[in-house]
Protein backbone atom coordinates (compact mmCIF):
# COMPACT_ATOMS: atom_id res chain seq x y z
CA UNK A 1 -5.85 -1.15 6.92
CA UNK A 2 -1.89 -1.10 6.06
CA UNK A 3 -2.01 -4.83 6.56
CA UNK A 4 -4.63 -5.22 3.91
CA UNK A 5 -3.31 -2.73 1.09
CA UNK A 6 0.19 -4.51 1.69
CA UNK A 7 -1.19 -7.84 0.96
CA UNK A 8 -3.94 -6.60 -1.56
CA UNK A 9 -1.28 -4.79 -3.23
CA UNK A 10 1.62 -7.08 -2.45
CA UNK A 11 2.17 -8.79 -5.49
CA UNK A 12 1.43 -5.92 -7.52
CA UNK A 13 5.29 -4.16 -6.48
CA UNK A 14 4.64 -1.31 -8.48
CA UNK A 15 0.82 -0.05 -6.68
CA UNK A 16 2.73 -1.35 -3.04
CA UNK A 17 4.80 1.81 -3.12
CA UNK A 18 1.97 4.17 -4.10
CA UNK A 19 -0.04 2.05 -1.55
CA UNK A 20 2.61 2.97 0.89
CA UNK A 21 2.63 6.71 0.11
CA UNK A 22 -0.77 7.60 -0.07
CA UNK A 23 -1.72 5.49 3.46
CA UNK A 24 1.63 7.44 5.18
CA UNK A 25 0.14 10.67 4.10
CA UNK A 26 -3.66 9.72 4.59
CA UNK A 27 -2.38 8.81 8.25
């Protein structure tokens, strides 16, 4: 599921990081 938020998410820079955060806590 990281996989798909970083490429859903990777051209949006800003939502990557929050993307990043909330799937590093969720984990």
């Amino acid at each position: 599921i990281l996989q798909v938020f970083e490429k859903g998410y990777r051209y949006k820079d800003r939502v990557i990081r929050h993307a990043k955060v909330v799937v590093n806590q969720a984990s």
